[in-house]
Protein backbone atom coordinates (compact mmCIF):
# COMPACT_ATOMS: atom_id res chain seq x y z
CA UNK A 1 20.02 -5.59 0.65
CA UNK A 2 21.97 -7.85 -1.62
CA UNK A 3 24.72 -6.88 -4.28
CA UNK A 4 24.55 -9.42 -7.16
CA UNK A 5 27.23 -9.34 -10.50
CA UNK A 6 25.76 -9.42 -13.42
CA UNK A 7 27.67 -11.03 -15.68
CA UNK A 8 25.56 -12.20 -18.22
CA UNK A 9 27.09 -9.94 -20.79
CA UNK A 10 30.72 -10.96 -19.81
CA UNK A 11 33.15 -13.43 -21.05
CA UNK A 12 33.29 -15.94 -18.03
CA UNK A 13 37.46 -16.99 -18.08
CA UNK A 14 37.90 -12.47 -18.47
CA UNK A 15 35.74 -11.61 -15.06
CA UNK A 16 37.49 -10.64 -11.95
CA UNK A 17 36.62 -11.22 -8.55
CA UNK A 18 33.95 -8.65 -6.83
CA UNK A 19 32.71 -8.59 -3.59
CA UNK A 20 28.72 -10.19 -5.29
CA UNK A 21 26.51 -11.51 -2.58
CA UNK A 22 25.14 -13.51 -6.01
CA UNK A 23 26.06 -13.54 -9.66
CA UNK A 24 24.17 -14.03 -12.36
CA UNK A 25 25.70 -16.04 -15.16
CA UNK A 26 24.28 -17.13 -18.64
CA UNK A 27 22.75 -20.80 -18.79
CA UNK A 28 25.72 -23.01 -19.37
CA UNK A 29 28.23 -20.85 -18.26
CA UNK A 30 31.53 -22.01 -16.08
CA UNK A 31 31.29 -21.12 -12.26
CA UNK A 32 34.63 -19.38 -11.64
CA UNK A 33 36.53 -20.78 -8.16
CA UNK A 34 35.87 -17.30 -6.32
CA UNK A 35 32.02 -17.29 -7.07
CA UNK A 36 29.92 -18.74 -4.57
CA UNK A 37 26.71 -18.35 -5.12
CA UNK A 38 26.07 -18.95 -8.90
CA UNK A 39 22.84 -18.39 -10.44
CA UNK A 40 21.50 -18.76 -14.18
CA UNK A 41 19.77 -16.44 -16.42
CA UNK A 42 17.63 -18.74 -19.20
CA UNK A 43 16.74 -17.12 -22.66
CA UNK A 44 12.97 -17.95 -21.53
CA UNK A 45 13.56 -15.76 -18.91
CA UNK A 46 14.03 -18.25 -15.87
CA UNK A 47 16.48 -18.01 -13.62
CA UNK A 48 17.73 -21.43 -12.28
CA UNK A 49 20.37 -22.00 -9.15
CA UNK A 50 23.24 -24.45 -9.66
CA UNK A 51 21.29 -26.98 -9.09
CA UNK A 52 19.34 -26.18 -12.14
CA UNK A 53 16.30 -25.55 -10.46
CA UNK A 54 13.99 -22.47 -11.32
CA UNK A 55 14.43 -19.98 -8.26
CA UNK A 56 13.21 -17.10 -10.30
CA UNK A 57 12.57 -15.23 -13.26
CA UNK A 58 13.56 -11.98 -15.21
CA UNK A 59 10.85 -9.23 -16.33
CA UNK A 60 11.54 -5.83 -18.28
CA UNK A 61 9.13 -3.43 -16.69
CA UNK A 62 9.61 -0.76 -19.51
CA UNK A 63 5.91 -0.72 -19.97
CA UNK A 64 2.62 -1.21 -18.22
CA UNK A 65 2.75 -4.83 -19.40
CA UNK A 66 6.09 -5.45 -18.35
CA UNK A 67 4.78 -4.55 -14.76
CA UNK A 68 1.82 -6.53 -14.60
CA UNK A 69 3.73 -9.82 -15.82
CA UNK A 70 5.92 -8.69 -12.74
CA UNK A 71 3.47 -8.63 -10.27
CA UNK A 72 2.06 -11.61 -11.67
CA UNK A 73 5.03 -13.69 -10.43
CA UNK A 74 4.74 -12.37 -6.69
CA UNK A 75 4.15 -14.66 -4.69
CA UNK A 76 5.20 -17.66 -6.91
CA UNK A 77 8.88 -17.52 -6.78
CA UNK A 78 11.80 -16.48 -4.92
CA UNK A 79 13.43 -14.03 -6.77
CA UNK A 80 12.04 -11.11 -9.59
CA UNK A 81 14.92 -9.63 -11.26
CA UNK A 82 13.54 -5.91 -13.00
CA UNK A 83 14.91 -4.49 -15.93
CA UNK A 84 13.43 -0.67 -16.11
CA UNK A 85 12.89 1.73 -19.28
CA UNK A 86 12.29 5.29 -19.29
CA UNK A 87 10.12 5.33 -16.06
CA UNK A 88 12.47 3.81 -13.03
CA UNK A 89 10.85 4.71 -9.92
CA UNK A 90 7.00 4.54 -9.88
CA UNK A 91 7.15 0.83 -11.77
CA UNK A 92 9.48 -0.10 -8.84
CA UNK A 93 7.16 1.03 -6.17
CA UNK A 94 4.72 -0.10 -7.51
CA UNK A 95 6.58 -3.93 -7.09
CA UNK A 96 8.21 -2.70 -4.02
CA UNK A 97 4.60 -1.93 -2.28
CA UNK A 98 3.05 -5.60 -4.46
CA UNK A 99 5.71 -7.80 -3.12
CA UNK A 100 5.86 -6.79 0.91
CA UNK A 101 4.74 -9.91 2.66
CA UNK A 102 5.11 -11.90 -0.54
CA UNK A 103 8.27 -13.91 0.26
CA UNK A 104 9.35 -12.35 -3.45
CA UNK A 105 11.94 -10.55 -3.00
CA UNK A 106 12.80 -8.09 -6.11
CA UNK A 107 16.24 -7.22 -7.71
CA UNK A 108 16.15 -4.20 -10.11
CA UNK A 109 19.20 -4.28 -12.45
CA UNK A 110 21.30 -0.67 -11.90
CA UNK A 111 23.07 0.58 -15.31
CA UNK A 112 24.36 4.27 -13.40
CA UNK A 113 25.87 5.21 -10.17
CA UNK A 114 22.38 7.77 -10.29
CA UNK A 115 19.74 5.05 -10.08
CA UNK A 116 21.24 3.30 -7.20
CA UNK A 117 19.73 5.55 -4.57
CA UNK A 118 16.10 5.34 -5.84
CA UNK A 119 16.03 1.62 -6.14
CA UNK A 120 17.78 0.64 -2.49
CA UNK A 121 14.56 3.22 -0.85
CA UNK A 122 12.00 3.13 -3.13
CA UNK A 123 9.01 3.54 -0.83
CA UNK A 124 11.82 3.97 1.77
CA UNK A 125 11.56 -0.06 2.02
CA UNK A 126 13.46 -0.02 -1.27
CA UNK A 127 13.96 -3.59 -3.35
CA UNK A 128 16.01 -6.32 -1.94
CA UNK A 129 19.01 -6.30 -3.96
CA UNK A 130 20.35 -4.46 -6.91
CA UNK A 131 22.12 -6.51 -10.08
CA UNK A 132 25.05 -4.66 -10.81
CA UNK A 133 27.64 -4.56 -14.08
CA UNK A 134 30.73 -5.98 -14.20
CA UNK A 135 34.09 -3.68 -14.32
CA UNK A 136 32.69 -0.47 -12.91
CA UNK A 137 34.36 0.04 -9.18
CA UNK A 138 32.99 3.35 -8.64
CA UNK A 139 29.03 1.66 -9.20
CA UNK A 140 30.44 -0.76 -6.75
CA UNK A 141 31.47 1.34 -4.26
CA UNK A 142 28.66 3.51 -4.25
CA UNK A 143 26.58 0.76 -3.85
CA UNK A 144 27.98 -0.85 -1.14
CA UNK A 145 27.47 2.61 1.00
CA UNK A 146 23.91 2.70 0.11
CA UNK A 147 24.04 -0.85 1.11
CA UNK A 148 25.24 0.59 4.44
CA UNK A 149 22.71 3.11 4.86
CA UNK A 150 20.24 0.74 4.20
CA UNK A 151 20.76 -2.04 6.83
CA UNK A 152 20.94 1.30 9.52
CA UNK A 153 17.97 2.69 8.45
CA UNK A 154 16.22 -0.73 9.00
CA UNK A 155 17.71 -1.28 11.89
CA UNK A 156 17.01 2.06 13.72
CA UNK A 157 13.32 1.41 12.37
CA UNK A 158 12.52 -2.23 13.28
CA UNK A 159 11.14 -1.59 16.44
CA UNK A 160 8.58 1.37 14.92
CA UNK A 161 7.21 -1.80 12.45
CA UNK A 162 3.68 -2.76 13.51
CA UNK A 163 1.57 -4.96 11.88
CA UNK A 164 -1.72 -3.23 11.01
CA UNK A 165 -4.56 -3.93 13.59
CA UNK A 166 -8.09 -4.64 13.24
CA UNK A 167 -9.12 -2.92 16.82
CA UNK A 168 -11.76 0.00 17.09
CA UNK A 169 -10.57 3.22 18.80
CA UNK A 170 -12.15 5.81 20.02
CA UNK A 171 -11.23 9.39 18.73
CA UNK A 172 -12.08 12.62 20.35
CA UNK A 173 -13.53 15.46 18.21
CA UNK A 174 -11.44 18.59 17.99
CA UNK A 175 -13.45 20.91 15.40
CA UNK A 176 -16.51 20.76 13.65
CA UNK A 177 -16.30 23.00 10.70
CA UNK A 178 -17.74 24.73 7.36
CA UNK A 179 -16.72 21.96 4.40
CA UNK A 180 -17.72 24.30 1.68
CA UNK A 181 -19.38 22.47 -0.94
CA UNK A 182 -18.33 19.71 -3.10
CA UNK A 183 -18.69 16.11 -4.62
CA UNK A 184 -20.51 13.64 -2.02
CA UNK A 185 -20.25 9.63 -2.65
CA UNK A 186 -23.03 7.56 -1.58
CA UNK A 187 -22.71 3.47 -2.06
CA UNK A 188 -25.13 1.96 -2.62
CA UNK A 189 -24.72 -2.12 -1.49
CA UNK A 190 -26.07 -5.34 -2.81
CA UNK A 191 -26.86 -6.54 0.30
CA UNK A 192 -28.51 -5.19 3.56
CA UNK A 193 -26.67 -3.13 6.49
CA UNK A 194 -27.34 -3.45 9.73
CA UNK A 195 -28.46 -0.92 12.45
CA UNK A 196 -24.73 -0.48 13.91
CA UNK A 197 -22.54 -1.34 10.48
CA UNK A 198 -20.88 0.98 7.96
CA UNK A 199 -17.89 1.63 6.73
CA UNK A 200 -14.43 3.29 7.95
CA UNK A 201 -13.39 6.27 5.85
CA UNK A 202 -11.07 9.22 6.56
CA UNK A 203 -8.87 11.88 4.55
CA UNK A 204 -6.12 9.81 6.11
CA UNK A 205 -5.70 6.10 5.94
CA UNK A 206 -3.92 5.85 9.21
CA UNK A 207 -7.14 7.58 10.52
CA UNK A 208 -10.22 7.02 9.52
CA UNK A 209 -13.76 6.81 11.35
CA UNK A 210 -17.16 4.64 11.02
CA UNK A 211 -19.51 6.33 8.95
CA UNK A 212 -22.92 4.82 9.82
CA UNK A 213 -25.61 3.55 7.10
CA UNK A 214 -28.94 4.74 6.22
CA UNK A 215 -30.52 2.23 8.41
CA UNK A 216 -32.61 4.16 10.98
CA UNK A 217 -35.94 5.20 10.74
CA UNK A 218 -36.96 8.96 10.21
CA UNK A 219 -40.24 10.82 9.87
CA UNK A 220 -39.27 12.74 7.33
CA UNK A 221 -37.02 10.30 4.70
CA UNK A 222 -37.47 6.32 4.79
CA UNK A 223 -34.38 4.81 5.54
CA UNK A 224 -31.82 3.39 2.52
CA UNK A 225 -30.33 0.02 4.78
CA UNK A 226 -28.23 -0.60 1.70
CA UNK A 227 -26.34 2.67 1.36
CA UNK A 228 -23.49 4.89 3.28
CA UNK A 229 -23.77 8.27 2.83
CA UNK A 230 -19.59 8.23 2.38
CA UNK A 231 -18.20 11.45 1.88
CA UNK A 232 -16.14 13.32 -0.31
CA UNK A 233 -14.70 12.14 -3.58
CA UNK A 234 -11.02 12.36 -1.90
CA UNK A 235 -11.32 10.32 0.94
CA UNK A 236 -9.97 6.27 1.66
CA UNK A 237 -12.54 3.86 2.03
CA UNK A 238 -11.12 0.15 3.52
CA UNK A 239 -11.98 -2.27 1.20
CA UNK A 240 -12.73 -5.94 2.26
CA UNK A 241 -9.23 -7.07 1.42
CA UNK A 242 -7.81 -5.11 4.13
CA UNK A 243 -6.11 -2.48 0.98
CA UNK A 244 -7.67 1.43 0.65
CA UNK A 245 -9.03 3.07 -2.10
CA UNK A 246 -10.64 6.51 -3.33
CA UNK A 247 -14.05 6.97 -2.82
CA UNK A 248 -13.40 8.54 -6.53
CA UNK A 249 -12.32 5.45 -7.69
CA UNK A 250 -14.51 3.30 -7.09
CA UNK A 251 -17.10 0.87 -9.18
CA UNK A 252 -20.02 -1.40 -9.22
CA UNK A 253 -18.64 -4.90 -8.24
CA UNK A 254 -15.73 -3.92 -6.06
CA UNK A 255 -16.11 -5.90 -2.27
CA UNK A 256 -15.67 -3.39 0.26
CA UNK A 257 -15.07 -3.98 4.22
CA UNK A 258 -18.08 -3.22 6.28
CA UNK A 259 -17.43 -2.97 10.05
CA UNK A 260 -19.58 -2.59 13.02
CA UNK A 261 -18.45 -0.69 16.98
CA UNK A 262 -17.18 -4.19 18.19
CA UNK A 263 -14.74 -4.48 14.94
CA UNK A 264 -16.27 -7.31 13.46
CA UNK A 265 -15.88 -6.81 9.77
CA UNK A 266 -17.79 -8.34 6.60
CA UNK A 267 -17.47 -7.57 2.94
CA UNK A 268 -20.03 -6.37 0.71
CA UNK A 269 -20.02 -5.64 -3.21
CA UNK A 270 -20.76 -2.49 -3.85
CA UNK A 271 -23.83 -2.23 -6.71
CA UNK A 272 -24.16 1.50 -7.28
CA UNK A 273 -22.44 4.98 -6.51
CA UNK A 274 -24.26 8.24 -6.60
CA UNK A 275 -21.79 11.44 -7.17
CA UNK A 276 -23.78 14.45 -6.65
CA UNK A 277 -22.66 18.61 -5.33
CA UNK A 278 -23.35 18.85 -1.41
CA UNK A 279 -22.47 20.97 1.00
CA UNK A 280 -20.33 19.70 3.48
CA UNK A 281 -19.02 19.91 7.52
CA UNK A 282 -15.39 19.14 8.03
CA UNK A 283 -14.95 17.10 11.70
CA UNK A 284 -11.72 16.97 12.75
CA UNK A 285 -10.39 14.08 15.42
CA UNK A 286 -7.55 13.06 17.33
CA UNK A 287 -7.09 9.50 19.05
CA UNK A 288 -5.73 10.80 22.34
CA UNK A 289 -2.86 7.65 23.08
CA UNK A 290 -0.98 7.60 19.81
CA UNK A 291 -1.63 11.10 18.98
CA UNK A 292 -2.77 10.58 15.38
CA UNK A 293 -5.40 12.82 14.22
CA UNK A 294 -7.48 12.99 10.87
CA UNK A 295 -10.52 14.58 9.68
CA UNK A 296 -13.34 14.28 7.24
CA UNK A 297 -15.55 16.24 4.64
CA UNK A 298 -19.27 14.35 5.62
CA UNK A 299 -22.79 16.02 3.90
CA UNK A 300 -24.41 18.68 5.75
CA UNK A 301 -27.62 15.97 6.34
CA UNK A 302 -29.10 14.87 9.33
CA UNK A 303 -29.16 11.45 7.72
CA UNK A 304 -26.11 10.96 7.55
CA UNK A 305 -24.81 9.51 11.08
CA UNK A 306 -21.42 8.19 12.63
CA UNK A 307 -21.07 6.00 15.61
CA UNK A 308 -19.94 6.64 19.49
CA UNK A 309 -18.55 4.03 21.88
CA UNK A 310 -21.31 4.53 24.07
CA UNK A 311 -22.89 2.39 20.51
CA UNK A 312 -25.07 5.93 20.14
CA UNK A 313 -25.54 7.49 16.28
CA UNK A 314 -25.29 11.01 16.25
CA UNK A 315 -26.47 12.62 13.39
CA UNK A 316 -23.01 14.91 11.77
CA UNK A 317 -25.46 17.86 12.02
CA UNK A 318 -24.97 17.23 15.87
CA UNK A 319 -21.75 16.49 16.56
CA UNK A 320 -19.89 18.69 19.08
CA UNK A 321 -16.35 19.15 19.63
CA UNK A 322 -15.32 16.97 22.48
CA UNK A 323 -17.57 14.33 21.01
CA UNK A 324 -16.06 10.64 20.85
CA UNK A 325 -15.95 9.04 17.87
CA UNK A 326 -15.31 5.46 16.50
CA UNK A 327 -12.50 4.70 14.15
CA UNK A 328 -9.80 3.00 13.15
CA UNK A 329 -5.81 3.76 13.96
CA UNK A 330 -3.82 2.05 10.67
CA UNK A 331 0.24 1.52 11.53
CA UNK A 332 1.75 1.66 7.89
CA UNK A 333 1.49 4.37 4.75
CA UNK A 334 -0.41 3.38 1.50
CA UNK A 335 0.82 3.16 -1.93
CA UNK A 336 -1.75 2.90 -4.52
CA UNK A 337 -3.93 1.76 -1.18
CA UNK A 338 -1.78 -1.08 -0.45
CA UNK A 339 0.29 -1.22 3.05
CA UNK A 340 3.81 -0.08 2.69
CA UNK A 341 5.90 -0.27 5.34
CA UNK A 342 7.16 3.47 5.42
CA UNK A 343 6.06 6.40 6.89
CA UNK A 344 3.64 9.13 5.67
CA UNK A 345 1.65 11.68 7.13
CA UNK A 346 -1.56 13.08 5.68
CA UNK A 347 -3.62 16.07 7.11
């Protein structure tokens, strides 16, 4: 994590040395002998190296505006210096969790020795350097420990990062349980599953099993090929672009990841959801290697089916304990269903 000066508010020839990784003059400013690595603030809100060429830009995040012109610039430049209001730390996850595996790299401006903390581990990742104010040693120093903390905490856990996989698992059914009763999601599709696809949904994202579709024939109900019977209104659903959301949230149009027992995965836009009071069995699963386990609130339906590795579809109303199960193991914790690379558990 980076320390940078700010000394945009600071008369150039009056500004002593401090130990900046960057500082951040005003456009057309003098470059002192002991600063290094110069960059410029513009009144457009560019931010140019000595060189004069745009590296980055500067965005106050004090509303929901602010952040959205933010995470606009992901992606398109090097550097995204924040300015915060009233609300510090959910704007900056929010950026923190956007910009991972950008190559954006975010700078939130500290004002008091109590907001360095939350910015260096926001999400626990934290942003990747904080713009600090001239002439206040004990900011400094506290920031330079946090520094500290930071680069151990990232070292101890480098070797825990995984990238998140796209294998099938198998997990192993521990209980099979009363759900009570509550709100059931079915999606309805715009296009046609196959015998063998659904989609993976769990109470935890890191855990999450293959909920069949309505696809096989029955005596007593004609089969629905374009729907999952999904669950309750809490649970993740993987969407197509590899992020999570709510079943809860949501809405006609959104492209959602449907995956078959081999892993191969497909999107599909979702063209209807039906919210209606069901009763409900709670399964609950562990994946026997990692350890992970999860559960999920499925309706009480014979219908409704998930998917062994044996490539069998047992109805929910017939699922055992000791049971396998197909699923999904996820490596990383979810912020507003986007991969963050922290840790989380969920049971």
């Amino acid at each position: 994590m980076e320390l940078w000066l700010d000394a945009t508010g600071e008369n150039g020839g009056l500004l002593h040395p401090h130990p900046a990784d960057r500082v951040l003059l005003v456009e057309g400013d003098d470059i002192l002998d002991w600063i290094e690595s110069p960059l410029f603030a513009c009144e457009d809100g560019r931010i140019l190296d000595s060189s004069t060429a745009p590296v980055g830009v500067h965005v106050d995040i004090g509303d929901a505006e602010g952040q959205e012109a933010a995470k606009s610039m992901i992606g398109l430049v090097s550097w995204v210096v924040l300015t915060t209001g009233d609300w510090q730390m959910i704007p900056l996850e929010n950026l923190v969790a956007s910009a991972q595996g950008s190559g954006t790299r975010l700078i939130a401006r500290i004002d008091t020795q109590q907001s360095l903390r939350g910015a260096a581990f926001a999400l626990e990742t934290g942003v990747d350097g904080l713009l600090l104010p001239a002439e206040q040693p004990e900011i400094w120093a506290d920031a330079q420990i946090i520094a500290a903390e930071r680069l151990a905490t990232q070292s101890e856990g480098d070797d825990g990062i995984l990238e998140e996989g796209g294998d099938i698992v198998s997990f192993d059914v521990q209980s099979v349980e009363d759900g009570g009763v509550g709100d059931r999601v079915c999606v309805d599709l715009t296009s046609i599953l196959e015998v063998g696809e659904g989609f993976l949904i769990g109470s935890a994202a890191n855990a999450m099993v293959l909920v069949h579709g309505e696809t096989l024939e029955s005596e007593f109900v004609p089969p629905r090929p374009f729907r999952v019977n999904a669950g309750a209104v809490h649970a993740y659903i993987l969407m197509e672009d590899g992020s999570t959301k709510y079943l809860s949230e949501l809405v006609a149009g959104d492209s959602v990841a449907v995956c078959n027992s081999t892993g191969i995965v497909r999107s599909a836009i979702i063209g209807r959801m039906k919210i209606e009071s069901r009763p409900f069995l709670l399964i609950r699963y562990i994946h026997s290697e990692s350890g992970k386990n999860g559960q999920i609130f499925l309706q009480q339906a014979e219908t409704v089916r998930l998917i062994s590795p044996l490539g069998d579809m047992p109805s929910v109303t017939s699922v055992e304990v000791g049971d396998s199960l197909l699923g999904f193991i996820g490596t990383s914790a979810r912020h507003i269903g986007q991969n963050v690379l922290s840790m989380a558990e969920e049971h």
